[in-house]
PDB file of N, CA and C in Angstrom:
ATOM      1  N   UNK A   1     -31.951 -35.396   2.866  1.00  0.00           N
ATOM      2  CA  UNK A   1     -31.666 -34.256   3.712  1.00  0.00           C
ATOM      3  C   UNK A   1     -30.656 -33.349   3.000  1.00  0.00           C
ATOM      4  N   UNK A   2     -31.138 -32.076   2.768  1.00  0.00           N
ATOM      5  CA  UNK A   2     -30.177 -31.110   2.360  1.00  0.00           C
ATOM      6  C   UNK A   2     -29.315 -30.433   3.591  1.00  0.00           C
ATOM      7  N   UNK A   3     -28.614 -30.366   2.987  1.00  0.00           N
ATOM      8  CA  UNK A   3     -27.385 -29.490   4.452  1.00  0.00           C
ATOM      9  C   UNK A   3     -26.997 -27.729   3.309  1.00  0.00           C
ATOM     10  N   UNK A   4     -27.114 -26.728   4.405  1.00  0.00           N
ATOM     11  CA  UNK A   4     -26.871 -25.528   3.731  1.00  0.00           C
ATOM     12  C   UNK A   4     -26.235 -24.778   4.168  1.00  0.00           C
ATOM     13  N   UNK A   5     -24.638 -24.033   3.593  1.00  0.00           N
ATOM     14  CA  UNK A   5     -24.140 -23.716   3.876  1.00  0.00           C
ATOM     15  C   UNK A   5     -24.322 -22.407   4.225  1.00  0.00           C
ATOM     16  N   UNK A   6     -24.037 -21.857   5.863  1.00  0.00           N
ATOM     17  CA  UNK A   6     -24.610 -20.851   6.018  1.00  0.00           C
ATOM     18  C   UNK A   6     -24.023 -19.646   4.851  1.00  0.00           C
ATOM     19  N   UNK A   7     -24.400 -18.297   5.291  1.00  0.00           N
ATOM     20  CA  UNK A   7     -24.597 -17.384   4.663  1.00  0.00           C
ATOM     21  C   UNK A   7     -22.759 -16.676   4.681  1.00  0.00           C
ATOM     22  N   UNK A   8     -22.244 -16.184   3.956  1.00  0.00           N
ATOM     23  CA  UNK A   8     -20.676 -15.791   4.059  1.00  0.00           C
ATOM     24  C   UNK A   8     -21.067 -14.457   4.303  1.00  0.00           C
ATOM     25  N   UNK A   9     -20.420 -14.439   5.890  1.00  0.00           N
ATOM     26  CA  UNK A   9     -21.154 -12.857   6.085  1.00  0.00           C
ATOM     27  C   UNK A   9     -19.577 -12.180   6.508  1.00  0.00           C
ATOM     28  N   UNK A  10     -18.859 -13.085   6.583  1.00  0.00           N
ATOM     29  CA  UNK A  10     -17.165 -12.550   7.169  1.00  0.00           C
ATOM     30  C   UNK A  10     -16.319 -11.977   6.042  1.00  0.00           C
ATOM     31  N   UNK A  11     -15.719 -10.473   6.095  1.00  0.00           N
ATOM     32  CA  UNK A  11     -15.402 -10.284   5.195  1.00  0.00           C
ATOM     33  C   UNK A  11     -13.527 -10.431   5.018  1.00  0.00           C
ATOM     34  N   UNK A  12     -12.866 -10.495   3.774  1.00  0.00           N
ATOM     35  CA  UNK A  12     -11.760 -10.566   3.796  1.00  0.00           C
ATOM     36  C   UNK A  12     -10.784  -9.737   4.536  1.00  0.00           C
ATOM     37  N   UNK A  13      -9.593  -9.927   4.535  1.00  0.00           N
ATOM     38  CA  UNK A  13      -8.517  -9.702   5.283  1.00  0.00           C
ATOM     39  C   UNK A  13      -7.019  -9.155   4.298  1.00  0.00           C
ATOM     40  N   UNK A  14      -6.809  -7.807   4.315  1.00  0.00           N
ATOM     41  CA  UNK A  14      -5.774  -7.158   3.537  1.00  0.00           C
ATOM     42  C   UNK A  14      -4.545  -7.020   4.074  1.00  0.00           C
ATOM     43  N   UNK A  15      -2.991  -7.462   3.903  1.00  0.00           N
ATOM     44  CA  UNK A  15      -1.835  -7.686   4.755  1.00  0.00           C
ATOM     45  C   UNK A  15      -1.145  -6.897   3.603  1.00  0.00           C
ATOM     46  N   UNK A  16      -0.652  -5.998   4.131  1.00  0.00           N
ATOM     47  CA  UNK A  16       0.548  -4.969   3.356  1.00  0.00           C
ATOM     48  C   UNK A  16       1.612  -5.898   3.159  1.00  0.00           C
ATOM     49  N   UNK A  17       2.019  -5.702   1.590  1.00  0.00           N
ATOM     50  CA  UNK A  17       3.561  -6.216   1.621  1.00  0.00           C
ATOM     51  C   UNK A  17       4.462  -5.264   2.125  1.00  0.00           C
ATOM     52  N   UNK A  18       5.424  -5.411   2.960  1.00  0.00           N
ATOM     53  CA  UNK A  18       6.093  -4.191   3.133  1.00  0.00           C
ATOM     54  C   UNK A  18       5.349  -3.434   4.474  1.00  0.00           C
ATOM     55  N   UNK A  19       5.949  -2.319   4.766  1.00  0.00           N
ATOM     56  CA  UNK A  19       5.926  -1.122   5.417  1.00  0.00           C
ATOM     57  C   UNK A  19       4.868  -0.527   5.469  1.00  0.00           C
ATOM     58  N   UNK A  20       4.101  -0.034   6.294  1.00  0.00           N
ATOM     59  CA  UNK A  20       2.842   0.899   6.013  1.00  0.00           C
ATOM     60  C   UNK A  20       3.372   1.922   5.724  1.00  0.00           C
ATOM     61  N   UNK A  21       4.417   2.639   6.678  1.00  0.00           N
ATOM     62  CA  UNK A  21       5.021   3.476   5.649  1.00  0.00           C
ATOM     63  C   UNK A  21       6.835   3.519   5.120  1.00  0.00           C
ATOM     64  N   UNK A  22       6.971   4.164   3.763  1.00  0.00           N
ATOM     65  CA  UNK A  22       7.656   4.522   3.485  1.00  0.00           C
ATOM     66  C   UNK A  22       8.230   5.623   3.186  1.00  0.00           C
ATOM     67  N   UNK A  23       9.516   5.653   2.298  1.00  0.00           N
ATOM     68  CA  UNK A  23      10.550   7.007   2.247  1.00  0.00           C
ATOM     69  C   UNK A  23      11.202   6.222   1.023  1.00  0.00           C
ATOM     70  N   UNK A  24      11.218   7.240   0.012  1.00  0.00           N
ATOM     71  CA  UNK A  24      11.984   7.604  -1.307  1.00  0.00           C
ATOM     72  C   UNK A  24      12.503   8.490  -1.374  1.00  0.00           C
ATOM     73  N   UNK A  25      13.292   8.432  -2.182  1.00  0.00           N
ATOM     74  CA  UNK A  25      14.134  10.344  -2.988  1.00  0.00           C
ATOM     75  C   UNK A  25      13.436  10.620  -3.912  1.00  0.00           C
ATOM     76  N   UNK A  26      13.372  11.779  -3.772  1.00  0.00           N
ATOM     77  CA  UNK A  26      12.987  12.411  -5.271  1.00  0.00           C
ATOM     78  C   UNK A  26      13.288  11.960  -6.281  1.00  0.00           C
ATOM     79  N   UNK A  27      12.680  11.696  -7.943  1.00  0.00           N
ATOM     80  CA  UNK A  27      13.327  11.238  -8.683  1.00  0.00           C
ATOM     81  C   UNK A  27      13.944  10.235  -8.883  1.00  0.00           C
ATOM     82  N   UNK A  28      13.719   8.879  -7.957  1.00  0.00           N
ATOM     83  CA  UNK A  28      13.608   7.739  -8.114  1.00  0.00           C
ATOM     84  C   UNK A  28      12.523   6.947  -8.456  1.00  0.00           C
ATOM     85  N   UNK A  29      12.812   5.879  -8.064  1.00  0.00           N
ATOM     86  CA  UNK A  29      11.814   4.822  -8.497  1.00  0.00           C
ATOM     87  C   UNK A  29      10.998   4.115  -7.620  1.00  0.00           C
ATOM     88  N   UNK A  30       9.998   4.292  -7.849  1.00  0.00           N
ATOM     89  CA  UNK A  30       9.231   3.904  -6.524  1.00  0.00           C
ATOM     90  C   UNK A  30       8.463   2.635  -7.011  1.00  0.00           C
ATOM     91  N   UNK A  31       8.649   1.493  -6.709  1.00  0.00           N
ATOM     92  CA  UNK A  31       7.604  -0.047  -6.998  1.00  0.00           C
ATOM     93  C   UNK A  31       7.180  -0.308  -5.606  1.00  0.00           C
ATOM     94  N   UNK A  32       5.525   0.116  -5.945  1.00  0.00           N
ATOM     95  CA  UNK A  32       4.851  -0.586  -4.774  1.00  0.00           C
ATOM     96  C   UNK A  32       4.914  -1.834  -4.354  1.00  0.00           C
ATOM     97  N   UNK A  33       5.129  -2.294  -3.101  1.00  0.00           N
ATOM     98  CA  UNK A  33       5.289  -4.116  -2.759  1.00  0.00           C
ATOM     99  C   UNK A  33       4.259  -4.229  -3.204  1.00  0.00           C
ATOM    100  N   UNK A  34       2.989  -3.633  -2.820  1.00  0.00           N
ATOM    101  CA  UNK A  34       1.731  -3.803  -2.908  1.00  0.00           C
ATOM    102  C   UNK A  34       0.918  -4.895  -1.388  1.00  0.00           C
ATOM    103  N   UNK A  35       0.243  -5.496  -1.719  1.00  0.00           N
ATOM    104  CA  UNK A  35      -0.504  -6.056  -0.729  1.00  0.00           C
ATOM    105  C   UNK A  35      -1.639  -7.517  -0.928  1.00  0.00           C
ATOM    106  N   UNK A  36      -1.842  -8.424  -0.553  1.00  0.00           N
ATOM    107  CA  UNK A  36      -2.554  -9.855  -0.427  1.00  0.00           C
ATOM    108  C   UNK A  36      -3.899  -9.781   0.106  1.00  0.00           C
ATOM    109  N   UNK A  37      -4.789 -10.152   0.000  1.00  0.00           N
ATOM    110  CA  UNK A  37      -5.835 -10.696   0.743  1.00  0.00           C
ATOM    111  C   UNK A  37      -5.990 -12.402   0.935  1.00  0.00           C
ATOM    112  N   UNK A  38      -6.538 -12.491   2.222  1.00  0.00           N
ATOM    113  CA  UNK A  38      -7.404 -13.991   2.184  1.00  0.00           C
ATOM    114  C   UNK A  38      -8.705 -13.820   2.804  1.00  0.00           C
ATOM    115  N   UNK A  39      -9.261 -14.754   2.423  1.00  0.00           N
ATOM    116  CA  UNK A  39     -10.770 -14.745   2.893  1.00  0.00           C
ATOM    117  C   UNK A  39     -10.808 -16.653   3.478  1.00  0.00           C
ATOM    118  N   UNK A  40     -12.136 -16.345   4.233  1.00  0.00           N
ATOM    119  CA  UNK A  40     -12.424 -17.628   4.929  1.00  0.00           C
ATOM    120  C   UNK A  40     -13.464 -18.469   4.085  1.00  0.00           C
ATOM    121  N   UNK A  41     -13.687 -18.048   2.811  1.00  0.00           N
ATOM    122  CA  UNK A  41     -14.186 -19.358   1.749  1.00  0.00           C
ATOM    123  C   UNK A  41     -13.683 -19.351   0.614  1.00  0.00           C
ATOM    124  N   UNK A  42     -13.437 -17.991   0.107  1.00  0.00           N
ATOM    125  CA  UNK A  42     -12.806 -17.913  -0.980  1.00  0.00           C
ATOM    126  C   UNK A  42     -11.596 -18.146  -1.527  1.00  0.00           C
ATOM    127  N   UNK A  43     -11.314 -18.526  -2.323  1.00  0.00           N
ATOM    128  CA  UNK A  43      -9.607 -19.204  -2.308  1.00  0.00           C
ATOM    129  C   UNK A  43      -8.720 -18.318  -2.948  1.00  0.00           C
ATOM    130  N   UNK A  44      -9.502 -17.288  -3.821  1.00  0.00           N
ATOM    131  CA  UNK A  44      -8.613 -16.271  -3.936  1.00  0.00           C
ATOM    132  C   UNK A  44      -9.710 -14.971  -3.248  1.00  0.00           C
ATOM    133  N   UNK A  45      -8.775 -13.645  -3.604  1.00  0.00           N
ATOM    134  CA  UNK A  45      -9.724 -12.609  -3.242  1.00  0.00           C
ATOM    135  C   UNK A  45      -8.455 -11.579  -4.266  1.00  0.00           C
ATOM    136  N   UNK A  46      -8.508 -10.438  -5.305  1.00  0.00           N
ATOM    137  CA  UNK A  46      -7.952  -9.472  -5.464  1.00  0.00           C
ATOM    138  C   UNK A  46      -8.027  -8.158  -4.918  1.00  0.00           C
ATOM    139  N   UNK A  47      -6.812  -7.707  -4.662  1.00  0.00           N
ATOM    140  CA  UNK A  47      -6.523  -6.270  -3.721  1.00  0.00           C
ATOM    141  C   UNK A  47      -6.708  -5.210  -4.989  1.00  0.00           C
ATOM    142  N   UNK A  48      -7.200  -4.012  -4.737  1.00  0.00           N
ATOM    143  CA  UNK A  48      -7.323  -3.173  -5.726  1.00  0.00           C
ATOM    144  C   UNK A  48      -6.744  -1.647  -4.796  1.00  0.00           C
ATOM    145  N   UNK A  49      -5.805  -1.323  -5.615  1.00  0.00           N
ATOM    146  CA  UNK A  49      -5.210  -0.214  -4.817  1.00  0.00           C
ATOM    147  C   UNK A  49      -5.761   1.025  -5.549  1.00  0.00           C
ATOM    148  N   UNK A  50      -6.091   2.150  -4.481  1.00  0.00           N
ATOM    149  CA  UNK A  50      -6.194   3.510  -5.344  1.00  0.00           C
ATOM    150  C   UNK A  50      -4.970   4.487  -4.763  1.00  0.00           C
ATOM    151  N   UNK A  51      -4.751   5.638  -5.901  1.00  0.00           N
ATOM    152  CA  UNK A  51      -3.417   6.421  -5.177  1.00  0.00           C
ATOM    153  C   UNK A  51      -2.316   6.355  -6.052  1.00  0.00           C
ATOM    154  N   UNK A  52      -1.510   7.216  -6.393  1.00  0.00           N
ATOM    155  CA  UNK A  52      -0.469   7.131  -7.106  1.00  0.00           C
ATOM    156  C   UNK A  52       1.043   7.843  -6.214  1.00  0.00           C
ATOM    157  N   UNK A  53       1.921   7.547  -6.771  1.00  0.00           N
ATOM    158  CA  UNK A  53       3.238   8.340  -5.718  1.00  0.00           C
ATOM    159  C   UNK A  53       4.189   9.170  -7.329  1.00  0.00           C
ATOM    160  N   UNK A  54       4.168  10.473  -6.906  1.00  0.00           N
ATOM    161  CA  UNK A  54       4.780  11.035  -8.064  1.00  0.00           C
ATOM    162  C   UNK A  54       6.260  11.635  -7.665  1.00  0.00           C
ATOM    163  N   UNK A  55       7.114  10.477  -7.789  1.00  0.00           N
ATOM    164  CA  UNK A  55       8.943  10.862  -6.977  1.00  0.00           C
ATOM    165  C   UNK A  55       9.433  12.454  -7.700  1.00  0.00           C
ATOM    166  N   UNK A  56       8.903  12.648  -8.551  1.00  0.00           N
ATOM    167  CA  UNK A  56       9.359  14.335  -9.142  1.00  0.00           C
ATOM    168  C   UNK A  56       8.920  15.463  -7.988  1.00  0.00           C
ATOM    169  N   UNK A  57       7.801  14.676  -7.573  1.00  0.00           N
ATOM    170  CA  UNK A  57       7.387  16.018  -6.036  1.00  0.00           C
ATOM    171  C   UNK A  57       7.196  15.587  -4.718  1.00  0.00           C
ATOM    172  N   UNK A  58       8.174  16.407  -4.148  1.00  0.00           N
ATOM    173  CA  UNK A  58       8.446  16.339  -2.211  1.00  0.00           C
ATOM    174  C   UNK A  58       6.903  16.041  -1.842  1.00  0.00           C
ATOM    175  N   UNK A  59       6.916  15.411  -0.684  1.00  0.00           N
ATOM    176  CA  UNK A  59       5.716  14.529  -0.754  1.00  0.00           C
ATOM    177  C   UNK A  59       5.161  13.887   0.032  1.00  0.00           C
ATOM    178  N   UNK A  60       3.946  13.829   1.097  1.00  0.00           N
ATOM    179  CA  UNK A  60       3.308  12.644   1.350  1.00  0.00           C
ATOM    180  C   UNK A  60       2.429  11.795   0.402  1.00  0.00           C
ATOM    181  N   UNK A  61       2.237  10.826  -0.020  1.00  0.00           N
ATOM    182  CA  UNK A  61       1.268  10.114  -0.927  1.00  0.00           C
ATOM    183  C   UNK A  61       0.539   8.772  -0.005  1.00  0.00           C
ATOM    184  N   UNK A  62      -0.728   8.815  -0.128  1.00  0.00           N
ATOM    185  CA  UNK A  62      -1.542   7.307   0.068  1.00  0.00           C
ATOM    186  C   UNK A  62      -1.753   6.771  -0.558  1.00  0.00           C
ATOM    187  N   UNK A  63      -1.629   5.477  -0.820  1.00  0.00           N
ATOM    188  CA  UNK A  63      -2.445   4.859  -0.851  1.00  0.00           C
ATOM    189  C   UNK A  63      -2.855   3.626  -0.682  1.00  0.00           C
ATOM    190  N   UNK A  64      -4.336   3.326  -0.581  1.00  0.00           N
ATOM    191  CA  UNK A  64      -5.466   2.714  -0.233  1.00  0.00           C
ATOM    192  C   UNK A  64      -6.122   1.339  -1.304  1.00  0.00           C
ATOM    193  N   UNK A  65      -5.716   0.195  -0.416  1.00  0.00           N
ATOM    194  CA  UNK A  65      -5.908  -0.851  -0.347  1.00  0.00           C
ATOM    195  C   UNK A  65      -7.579  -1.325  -0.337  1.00  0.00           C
ATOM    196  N   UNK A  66      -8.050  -2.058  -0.855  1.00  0.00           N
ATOM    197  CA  UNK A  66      -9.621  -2.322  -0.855  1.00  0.00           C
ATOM    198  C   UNK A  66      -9.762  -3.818  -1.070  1.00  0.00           C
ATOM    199  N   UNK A  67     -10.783  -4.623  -0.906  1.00  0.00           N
ATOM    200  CA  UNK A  67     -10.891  -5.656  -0.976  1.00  0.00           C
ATOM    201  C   UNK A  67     -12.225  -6.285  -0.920  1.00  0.00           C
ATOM    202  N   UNK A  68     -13.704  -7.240  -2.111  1.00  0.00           N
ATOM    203  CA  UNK A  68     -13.907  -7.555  -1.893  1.00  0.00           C
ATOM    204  C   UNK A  68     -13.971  -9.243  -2.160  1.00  0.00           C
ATOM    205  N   UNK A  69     -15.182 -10.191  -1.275  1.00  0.00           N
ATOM    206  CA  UNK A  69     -15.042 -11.535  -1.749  1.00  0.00           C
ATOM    207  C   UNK A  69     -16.453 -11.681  -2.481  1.00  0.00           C
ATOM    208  N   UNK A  70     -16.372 -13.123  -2.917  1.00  0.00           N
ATOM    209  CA  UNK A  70     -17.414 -13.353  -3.800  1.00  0.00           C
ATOM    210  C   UNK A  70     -18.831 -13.012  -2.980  1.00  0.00           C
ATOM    211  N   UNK A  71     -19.137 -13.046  -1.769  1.00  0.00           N
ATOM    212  CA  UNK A  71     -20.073 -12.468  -1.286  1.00  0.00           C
ATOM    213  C   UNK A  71     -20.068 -10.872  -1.153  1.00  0.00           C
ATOM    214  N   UNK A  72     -19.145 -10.027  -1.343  1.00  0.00           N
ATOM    215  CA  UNK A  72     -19.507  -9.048  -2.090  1.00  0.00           C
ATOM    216  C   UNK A  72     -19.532  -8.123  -0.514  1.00  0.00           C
ATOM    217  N   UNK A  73     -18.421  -8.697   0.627  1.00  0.00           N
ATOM    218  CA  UNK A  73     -18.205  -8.630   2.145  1.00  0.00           C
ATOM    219  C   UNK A  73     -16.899  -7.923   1.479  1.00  0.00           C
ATOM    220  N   UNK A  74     -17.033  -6.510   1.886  1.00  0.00           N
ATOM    221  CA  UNK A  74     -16.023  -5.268   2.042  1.00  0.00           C
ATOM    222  C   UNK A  74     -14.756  -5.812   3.198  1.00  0.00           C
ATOM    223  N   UNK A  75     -13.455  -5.740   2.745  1.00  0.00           N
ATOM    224  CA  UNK A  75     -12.625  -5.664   3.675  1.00  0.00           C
ATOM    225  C   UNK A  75     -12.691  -4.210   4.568  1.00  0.00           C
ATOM    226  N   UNK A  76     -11.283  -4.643   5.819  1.00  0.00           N
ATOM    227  CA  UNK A  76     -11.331  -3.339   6.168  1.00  0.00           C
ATOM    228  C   UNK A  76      -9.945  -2.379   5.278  1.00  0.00           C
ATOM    229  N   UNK A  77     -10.488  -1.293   4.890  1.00  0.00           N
ATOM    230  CA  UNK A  77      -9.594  -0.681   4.244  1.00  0.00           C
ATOM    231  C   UNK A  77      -7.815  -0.495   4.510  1.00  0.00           C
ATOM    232  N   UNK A  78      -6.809  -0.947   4.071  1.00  0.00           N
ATOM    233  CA  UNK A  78      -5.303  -0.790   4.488  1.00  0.00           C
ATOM    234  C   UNK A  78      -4.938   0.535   3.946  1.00  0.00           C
ATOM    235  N   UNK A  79      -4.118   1.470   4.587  1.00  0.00           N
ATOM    236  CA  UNK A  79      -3.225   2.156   3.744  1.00  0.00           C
ATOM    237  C   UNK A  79      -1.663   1.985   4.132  1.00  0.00           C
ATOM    238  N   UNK A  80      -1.056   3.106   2.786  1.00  0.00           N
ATOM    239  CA  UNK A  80       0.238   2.831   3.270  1.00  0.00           C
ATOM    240  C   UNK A  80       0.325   4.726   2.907  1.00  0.00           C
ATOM    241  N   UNK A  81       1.463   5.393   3.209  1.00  0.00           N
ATOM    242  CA  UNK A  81       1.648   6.443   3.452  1.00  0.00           C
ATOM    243  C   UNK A  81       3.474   6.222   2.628  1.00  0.00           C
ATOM    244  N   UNK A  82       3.517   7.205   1.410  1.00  0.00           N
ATOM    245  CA  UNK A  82       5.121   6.878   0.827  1.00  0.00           C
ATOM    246  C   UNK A  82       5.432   8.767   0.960  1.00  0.00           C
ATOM    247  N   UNK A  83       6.467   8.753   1.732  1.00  0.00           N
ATOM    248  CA  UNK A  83       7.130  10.094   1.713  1.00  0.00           C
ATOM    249  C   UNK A  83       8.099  10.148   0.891  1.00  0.00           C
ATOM    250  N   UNK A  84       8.228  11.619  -0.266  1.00  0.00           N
ATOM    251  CA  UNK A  84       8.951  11.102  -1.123  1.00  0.00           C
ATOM    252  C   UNK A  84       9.566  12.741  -0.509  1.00  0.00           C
ATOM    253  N   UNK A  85      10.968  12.286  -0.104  1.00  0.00           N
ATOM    254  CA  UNK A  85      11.775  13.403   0.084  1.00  0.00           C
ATOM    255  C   UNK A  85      13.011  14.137  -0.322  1.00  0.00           C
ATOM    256  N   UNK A  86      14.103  14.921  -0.421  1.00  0.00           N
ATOM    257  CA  UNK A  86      15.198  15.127  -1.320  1.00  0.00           C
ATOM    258  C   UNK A  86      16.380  14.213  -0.557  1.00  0.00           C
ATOM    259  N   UNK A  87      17.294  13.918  -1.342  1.00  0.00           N
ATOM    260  CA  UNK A  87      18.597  13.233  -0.958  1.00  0.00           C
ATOM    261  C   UNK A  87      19.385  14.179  -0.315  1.00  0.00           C
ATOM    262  N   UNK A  88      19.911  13.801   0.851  1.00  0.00           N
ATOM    263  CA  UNK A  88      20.424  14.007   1.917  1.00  0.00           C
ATOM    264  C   UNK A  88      21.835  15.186   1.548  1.00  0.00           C
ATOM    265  N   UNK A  89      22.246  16.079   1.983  1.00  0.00           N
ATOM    266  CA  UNK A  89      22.726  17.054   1.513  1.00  0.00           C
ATOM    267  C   UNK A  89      24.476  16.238   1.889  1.00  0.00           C
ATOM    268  N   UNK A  90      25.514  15.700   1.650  1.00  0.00           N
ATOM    269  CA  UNK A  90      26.562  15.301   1.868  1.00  0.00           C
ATOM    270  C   UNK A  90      27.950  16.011   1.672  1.00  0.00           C
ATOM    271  N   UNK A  91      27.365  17.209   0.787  1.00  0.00           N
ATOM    272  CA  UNK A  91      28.740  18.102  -0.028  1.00  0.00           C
ATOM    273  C   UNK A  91      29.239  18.795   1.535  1.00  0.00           C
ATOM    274  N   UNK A  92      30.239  18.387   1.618  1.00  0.00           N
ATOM    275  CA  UNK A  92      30.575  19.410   2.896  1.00  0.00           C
ATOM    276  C   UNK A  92      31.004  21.033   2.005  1.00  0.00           C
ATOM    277  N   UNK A  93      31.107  21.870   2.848  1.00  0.00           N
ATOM    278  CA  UNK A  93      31.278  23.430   2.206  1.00  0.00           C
ATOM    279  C   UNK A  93      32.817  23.478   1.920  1.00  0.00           C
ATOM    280  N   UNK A  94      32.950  24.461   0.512  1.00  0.00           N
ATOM    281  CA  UNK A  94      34.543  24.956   0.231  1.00  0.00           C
ATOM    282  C   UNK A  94      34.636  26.051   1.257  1.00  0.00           C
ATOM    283  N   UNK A  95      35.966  26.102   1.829  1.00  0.00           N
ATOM    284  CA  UNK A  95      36.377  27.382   2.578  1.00  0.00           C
ATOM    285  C   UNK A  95      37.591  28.200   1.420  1.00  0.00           C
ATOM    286  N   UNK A  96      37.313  28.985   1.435  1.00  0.00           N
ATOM    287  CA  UNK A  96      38.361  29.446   0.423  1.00  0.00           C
ATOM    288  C   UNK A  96      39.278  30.914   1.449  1.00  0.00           C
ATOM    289  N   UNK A  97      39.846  31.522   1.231  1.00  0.00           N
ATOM    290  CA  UNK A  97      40.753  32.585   1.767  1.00  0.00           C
ATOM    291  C   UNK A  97      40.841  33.317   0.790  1.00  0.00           C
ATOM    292  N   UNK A  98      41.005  34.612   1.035  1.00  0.00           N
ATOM    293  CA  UNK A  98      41.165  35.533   0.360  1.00  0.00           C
ATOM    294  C   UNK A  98      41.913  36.745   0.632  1.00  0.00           C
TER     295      UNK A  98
END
């Protein structure tokens, strides 16, 4: 008697490291946490991100998380959203007299 394993029709599962969204300064450094998958046969699965974040320009940026498994079962797509904005203005003003 053969026994057969049904068909892998369930597709993987994408968990943000981190924040869906974030906030940078300009002109810093931005390292994506990035993001994991698991699947229900597969023992691994790789996340493939598209999207870049460019901290030189004020900014919303995406990006988009993808995922498939060896059955070739599409995750559902993750994003994350990185606002890259200017550093906070702190100089209080000179008063001068004249």
């Amino acid at each position: 008697m053969t026994v057969a394993q049904a068909p892998d029709t369930l597709p993987p599962v994408i968990t943000l490291s981190g924040s869906a969204n974030m906030t940078v300064l300009k002109d810093s450094l931005f390292t994506d946490p990035g993001a994991t998958c698991t699947d229900d046969r597969d023992a691994t699965c790789t996340v493939t991100v598209s999207g870049s974040v460019n901290t030189t320009v004020v900014g919303d940026y995406v990006l988009e998380y993808s995922a498939k498994d060896v059955a070739n079962n599409s995750a559902t797509g993750v994003t994350r959203t990185v606002t890259v904005t200017l550093a906070p203005d702190t100089t209080p003003p000179v008063i001068t007299l004249s």
